[in-house]
N, C-alpha and C. Protein backbone atom coordinates (compact mmCIF):
# COMPACT_ATOMS: atom_id res chain seq x y z
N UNK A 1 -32.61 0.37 40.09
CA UNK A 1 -31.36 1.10 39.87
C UNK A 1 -30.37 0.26 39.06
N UNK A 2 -30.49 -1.23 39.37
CA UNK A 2 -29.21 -2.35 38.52
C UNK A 2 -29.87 -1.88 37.02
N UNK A 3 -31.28 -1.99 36.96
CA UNK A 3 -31.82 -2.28 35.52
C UNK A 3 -31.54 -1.06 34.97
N UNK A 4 -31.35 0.45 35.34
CA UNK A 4 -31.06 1.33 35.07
C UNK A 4 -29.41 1.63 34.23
N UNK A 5 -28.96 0.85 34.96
CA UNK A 5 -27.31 0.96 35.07
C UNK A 5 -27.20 -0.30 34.14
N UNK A 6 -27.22 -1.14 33.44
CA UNK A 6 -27.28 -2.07 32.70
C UNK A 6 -27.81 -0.85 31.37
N UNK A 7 -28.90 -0.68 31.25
CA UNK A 7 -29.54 -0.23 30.31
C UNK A 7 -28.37 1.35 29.69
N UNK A 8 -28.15 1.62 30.50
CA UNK A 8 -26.81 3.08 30.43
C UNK A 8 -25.76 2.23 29.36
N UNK A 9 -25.53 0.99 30.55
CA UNK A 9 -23.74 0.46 29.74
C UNK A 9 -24.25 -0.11 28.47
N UNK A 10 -25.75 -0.43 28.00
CA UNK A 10 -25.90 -0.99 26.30
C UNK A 10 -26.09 0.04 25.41
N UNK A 11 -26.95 1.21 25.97
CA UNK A 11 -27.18 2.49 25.52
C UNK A 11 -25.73 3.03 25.10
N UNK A 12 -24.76 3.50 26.14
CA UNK A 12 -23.11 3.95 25.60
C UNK A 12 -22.69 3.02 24.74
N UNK A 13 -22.75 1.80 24.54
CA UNK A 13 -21.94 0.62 23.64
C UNK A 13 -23.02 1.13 22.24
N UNK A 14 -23.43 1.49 22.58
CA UNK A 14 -24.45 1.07 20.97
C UNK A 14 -24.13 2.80 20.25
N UNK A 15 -24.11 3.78 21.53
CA UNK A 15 -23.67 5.30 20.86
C UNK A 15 -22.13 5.01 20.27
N UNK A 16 -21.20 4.45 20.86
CA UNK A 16 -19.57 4.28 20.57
C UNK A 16 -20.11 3.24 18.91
N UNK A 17 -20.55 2.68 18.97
CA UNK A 17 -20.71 1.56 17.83
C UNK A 17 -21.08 2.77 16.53
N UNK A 18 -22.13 3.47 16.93
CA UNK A 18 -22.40 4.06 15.85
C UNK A 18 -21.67 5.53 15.55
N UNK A 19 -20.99 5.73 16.50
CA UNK A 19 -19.58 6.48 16.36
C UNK A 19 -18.76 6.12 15.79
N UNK A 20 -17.96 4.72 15.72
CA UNK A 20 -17.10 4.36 15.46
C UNK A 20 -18.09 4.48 13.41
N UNK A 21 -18.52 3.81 13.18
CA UNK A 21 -19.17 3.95 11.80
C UNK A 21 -19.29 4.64 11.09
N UNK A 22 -19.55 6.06 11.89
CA UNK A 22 -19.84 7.06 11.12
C UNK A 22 -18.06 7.62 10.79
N UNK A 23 -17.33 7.25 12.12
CA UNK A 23 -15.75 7.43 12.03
C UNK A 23 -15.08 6.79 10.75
N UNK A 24 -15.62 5.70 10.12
CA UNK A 24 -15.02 5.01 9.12
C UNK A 24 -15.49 5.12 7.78
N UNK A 25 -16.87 5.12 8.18
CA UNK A 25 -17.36 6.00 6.23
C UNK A 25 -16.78 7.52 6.43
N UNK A 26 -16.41 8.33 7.01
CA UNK A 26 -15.67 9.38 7.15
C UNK A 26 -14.58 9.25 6.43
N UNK A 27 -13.81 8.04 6.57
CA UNK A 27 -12.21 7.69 5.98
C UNK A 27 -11.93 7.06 4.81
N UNK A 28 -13.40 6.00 4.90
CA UNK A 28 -13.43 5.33 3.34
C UNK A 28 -13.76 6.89 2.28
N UNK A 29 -14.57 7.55 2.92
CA UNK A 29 -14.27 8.97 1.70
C UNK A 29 -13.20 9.72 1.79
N UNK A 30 -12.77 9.70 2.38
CA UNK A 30 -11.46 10.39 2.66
C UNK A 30 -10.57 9.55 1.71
N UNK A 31 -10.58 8.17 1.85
CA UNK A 31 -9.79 7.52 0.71
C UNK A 31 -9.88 7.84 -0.81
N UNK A 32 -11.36 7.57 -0.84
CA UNK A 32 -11.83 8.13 -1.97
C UNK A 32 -10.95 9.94 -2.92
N UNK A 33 -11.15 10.52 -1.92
CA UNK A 33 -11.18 11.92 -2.31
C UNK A 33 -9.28 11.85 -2.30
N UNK A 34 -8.72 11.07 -1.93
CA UNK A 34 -7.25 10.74 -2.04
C UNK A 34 -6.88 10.52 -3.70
N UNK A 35 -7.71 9.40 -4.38
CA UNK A 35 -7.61 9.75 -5.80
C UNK A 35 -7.96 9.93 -6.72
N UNK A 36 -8.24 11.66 -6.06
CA UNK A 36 -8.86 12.39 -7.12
C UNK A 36 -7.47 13.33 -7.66
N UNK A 37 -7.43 13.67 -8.80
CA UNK A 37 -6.15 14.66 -9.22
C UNK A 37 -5.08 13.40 -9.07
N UNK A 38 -4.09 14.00 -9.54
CA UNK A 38 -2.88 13.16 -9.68
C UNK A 38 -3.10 11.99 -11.27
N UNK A 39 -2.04 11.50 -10.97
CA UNK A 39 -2.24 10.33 -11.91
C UNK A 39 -1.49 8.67 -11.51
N UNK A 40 -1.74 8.45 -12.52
CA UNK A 40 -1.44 6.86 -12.55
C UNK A 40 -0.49 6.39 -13.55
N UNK A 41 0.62 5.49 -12.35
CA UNK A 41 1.25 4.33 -13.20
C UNK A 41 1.52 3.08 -12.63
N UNK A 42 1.82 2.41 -13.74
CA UNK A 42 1.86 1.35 -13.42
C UNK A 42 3.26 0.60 -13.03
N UNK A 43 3.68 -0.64 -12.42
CA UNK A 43 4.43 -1.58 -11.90
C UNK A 43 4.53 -2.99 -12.10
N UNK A 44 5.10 -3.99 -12.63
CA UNK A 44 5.11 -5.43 -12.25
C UNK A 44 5.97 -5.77 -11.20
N UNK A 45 5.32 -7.03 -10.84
CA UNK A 45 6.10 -7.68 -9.44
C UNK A 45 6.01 -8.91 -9.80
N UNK A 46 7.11 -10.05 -9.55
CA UNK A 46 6.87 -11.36 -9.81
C UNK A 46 6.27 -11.87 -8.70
N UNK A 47 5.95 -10.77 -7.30
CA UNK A 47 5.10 -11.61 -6.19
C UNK A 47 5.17 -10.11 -5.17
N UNK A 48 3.47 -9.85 -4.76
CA UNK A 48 3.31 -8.84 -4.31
C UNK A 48 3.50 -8.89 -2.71
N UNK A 49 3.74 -10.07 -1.94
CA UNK A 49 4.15 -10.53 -0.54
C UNK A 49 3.08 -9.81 -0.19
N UNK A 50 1.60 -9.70 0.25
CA UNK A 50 0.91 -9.25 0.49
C UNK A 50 0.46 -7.31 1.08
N UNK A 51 1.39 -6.94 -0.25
CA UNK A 51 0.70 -5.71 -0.27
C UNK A 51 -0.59 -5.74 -0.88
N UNK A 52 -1.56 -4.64 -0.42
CA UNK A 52 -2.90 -4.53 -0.60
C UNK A 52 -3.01 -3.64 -1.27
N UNK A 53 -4.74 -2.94 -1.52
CA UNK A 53 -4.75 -1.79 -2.50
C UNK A 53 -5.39 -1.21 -1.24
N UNK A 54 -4.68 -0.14 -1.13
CA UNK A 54 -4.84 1.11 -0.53
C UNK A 54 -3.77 1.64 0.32
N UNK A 55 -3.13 0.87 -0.13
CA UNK A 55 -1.43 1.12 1.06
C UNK A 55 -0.65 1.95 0.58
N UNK A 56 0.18 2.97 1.37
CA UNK A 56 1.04 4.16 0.68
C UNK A 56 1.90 3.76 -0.23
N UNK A 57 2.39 4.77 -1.17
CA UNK A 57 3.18 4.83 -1.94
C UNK A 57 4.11 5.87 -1.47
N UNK A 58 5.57 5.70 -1.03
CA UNK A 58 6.29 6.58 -0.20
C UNK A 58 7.78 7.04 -1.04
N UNK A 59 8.11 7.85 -1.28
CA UNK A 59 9.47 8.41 -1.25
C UNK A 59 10.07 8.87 0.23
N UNK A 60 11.31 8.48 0.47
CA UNK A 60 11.93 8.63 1.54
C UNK A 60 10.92 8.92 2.93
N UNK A 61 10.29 7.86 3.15
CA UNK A 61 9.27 7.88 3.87
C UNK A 61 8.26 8.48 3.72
N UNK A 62 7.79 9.39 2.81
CA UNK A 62 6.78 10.45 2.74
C UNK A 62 6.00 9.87 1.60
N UNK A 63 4.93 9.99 2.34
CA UNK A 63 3.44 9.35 1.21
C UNK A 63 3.51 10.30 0.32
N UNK A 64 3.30 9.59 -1.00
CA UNK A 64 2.96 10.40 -1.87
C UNK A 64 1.56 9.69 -3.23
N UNK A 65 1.04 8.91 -3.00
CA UNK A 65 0.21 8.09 -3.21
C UNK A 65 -0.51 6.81 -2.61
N UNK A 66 -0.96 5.95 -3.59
CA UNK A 66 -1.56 4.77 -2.82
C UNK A 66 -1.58 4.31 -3.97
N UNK A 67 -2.15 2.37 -3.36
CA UNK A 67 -1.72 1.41 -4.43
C UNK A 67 -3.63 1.69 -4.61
N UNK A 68 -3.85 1.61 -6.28
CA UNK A 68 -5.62 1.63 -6.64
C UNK A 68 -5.54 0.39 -7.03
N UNK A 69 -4.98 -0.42 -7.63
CA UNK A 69 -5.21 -1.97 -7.97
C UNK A 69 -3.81 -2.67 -8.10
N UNK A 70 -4.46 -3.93 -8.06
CA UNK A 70 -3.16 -5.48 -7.99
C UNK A 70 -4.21 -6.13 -8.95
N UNK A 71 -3.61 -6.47 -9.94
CA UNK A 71 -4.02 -7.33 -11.01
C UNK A 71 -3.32 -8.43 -11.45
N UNK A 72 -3.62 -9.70 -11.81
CA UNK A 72 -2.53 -10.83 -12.49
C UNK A 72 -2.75 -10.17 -13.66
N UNK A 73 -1.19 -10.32 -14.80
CA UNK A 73 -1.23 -10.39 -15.78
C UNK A 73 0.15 -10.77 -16.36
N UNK A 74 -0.24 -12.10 -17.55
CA UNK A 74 1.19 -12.33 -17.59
C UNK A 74 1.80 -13.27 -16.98
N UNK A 75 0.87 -13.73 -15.60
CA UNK A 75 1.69 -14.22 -14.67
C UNK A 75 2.32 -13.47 -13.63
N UNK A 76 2.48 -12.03 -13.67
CA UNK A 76 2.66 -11.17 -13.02
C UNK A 76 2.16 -10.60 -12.02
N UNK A 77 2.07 -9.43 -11.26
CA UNK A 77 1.15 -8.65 -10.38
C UNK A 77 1.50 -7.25 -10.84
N UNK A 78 0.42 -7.37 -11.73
CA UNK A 78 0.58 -5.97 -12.12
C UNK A 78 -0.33 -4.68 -10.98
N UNK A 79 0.79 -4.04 -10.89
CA UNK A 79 0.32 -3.28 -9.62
C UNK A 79 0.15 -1.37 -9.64
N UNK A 80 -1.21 -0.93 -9.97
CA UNK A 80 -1.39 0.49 -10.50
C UNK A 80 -1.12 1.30 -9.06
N UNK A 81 -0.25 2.48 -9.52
CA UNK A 81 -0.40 3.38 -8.25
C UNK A 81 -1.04 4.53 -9.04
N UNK A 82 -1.00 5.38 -7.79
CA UNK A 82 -1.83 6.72 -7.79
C UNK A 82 -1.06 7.61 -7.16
N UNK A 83 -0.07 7.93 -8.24
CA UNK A 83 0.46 9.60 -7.83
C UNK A 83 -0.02 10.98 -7.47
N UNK A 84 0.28 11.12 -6.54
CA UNK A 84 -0.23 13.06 -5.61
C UNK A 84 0.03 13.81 -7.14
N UNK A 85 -0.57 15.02 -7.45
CA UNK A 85 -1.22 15.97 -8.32
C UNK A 85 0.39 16.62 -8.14
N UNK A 86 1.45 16.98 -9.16
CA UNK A 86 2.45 17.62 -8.77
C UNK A 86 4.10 16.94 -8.55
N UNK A 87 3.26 16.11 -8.28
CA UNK A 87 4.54 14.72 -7.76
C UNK A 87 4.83 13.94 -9.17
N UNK A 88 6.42 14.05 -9.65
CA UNK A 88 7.15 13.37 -10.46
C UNK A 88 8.29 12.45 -10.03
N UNK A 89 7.72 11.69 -10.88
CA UNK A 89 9.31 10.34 -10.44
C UNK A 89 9.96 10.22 -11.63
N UNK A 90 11.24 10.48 -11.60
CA UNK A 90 12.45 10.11 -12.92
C UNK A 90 11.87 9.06 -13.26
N UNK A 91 12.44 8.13 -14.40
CA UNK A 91 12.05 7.45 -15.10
C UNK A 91 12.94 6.12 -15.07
N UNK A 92 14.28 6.25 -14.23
CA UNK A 92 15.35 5.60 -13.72
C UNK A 92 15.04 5.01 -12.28
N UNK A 93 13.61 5.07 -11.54
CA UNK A 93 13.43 5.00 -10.17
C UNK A 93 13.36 3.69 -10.09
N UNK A 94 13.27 3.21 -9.13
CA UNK A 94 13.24 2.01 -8.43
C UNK A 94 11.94 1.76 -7.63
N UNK A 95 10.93 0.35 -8.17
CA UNK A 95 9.88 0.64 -6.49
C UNK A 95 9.69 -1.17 -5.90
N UNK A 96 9.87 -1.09 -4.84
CA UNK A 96 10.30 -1.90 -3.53
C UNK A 96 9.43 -2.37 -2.63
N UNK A 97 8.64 -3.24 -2.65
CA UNK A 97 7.75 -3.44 -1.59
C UNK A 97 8.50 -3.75 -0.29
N UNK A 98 7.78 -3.36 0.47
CA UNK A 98 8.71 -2.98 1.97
C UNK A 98 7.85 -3.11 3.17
N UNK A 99 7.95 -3.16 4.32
CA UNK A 99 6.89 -3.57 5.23
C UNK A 99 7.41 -2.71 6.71
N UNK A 100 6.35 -2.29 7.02
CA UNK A 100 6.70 -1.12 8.65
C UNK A 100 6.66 -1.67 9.70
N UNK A 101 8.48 -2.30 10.14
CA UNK A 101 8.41 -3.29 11.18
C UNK A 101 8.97 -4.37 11.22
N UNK A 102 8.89 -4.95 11.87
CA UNK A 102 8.97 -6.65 11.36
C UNK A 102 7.55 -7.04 10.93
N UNK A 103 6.52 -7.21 11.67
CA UNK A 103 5.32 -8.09 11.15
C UNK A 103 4.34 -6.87 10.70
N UNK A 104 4.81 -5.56 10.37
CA UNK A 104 3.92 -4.25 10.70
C UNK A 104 2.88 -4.31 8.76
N UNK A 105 2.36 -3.30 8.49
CA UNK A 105 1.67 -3.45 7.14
C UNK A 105 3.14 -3.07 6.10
N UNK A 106 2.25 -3.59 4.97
CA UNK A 106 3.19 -3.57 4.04
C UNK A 106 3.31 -2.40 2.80
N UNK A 107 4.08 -1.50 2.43
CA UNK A 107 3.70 -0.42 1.45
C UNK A 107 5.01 -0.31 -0.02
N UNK A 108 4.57 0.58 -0.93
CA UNK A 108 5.81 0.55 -1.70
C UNK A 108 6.34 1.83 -1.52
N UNK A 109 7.79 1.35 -1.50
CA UNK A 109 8.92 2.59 -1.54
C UNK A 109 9.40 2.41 -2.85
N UNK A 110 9.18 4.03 -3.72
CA UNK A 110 10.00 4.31 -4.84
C UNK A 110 10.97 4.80 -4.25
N UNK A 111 12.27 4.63 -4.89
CA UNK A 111 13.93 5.20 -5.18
C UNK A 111 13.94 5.84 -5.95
N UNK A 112 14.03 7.20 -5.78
CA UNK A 112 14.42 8.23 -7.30
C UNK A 112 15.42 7.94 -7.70
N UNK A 113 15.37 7.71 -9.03
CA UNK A 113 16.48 7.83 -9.86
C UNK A 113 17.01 10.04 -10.58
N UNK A 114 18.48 9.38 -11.04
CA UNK A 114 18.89 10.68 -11.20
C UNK A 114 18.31 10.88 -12.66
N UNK A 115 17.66 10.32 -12.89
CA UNK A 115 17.09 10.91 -14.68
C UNK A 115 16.63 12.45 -15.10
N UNK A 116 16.73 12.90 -15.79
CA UNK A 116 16.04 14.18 -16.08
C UNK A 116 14.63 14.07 -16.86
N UNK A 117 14.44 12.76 -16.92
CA UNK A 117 13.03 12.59 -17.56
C UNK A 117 12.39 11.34 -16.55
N UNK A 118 11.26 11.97 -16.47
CA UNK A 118 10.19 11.44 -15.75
C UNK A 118 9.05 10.62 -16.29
N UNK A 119 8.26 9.50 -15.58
CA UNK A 119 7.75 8.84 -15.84
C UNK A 119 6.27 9.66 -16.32
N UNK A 120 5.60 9.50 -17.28
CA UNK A 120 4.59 9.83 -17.64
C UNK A 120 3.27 9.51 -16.90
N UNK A 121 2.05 9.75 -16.76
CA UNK A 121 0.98 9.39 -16.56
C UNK A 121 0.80 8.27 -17.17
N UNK A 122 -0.16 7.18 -16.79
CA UNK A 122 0.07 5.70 -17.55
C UNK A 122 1.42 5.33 -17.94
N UNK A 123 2.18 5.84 -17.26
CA UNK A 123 3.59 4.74 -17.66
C UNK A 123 4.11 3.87 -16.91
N UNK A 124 5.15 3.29 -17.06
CA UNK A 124 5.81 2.35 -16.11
C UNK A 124 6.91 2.49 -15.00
N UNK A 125 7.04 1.88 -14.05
CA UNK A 125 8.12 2.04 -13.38
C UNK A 125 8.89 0.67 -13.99
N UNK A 126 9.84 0.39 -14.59
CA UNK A 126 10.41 -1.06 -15.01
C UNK A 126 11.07 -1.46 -14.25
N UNK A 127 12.20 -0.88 -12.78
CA UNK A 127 12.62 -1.77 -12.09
C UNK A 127 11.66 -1.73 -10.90
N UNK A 128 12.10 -2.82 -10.49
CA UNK A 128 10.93 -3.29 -9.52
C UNK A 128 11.72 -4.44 -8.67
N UNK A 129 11.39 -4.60 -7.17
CA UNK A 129 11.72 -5.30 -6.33
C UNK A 129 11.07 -5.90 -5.45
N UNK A 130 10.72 -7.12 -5.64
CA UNK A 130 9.56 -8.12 -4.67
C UNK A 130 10.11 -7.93 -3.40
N UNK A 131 8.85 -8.51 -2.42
CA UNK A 131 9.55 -8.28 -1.28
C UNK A 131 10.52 -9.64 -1.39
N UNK A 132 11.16 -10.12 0.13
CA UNK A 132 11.72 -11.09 0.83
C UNK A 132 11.26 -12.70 1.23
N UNK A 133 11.09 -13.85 0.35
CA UNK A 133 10.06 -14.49 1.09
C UNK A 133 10.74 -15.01 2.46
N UNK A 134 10.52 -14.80 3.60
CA UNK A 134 11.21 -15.36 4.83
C UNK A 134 11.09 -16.75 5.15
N UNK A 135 10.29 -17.29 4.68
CA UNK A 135 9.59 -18.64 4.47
C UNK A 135 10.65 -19.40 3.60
N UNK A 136 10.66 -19.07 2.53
CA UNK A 136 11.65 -19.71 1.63
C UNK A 136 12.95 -19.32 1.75
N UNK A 137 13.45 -17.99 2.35
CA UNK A 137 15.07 -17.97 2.44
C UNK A 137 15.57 -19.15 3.67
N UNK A 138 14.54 -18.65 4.66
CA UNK A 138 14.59 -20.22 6.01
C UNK A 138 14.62 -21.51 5.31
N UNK A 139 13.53 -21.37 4.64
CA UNK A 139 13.80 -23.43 3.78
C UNK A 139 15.21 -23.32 3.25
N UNK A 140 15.96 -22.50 2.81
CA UNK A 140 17.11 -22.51 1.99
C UNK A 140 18.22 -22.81 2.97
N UNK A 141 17.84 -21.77 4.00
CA UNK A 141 18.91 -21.96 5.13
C UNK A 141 19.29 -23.16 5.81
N UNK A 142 18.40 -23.62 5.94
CA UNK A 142 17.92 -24.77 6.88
C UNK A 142 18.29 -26.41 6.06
N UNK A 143 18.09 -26.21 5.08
CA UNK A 143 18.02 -27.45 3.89
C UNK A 143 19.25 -27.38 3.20
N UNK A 144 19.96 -26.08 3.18
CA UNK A 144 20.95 -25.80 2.53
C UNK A 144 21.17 -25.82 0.96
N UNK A 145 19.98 -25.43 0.82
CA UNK A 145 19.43 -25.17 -0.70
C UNK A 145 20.35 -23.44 -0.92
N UNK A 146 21.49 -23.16 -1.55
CA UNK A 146 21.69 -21.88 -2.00
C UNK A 146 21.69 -22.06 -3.56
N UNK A 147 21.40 -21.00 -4.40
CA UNK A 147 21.19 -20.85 -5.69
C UNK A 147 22.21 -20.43 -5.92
């Protein structure tokens, strides 16, 4: 009966395991099928504070894309998003890397600007705002290094 009951609790661990798997290639396509339609532009950052590629792209909290690549160039981080099919941003906007939380993940928030012209497919957002380094404003604080 023990060997029975042992054999149950590896049997359920191994069904949840291959649950959980089939749960996540489920989502990696789901990512996938996220950018399809819509389009793309681009961003520089003089430092991406560890945003990733696949993290939202939000107006006033509301996803409206995801990041498809972080590239150096320049010296830069050049950083491509992937705009929702429909979705326009003025051409005056603002985008902000920003983080959910204190230690939570990190995503970009665009700021609409009041422009009447909008950013194109393959175009740019030109202002742009790194995150915070907390690391280095503390060395500043602390050392009394102000610029």
């Amino acid at each position: 009966m023990k060997k029975f009951r042992i054999e149950f609790i590896v049997g359920l661990f191994l069904v949840l395991g291959i649950l959980a798997l089939v749960y996540l290639s489920v989502n990696l396509t789901r990512f996938e099928m996220k950018t399809k339609g819509g389009y793309e532009i681009k961003a520089f950052f003089e430092n991406v504070g560890g945003l990733k590629v696949g993290a939202n792209v939000e107006v006033a909290g509301v996803p409206i894309g995801i990041i498809k690549d972080i590239e150096l160039e320049d010296y830069r981080a050049l950083v491509v998003l992937h705009i929702k099919k429909g979705i326009k941003i003025p051409d005056d906007s603002i985008a902000s890397i920003k983080t959910k939380g204190l230690l939570g993940e990190k995503f970009l928030e665009v700021s609409p600007g009041a422009s009447d012209d909008f950013i194109p497919a393959e175009g740019e957002i030109i202002d742009t705002q790194s995150p915070i380094d907390f690391e280095e404003a503390l060395g500043k604080f602390i050392f009394g290094k102000v610029e």
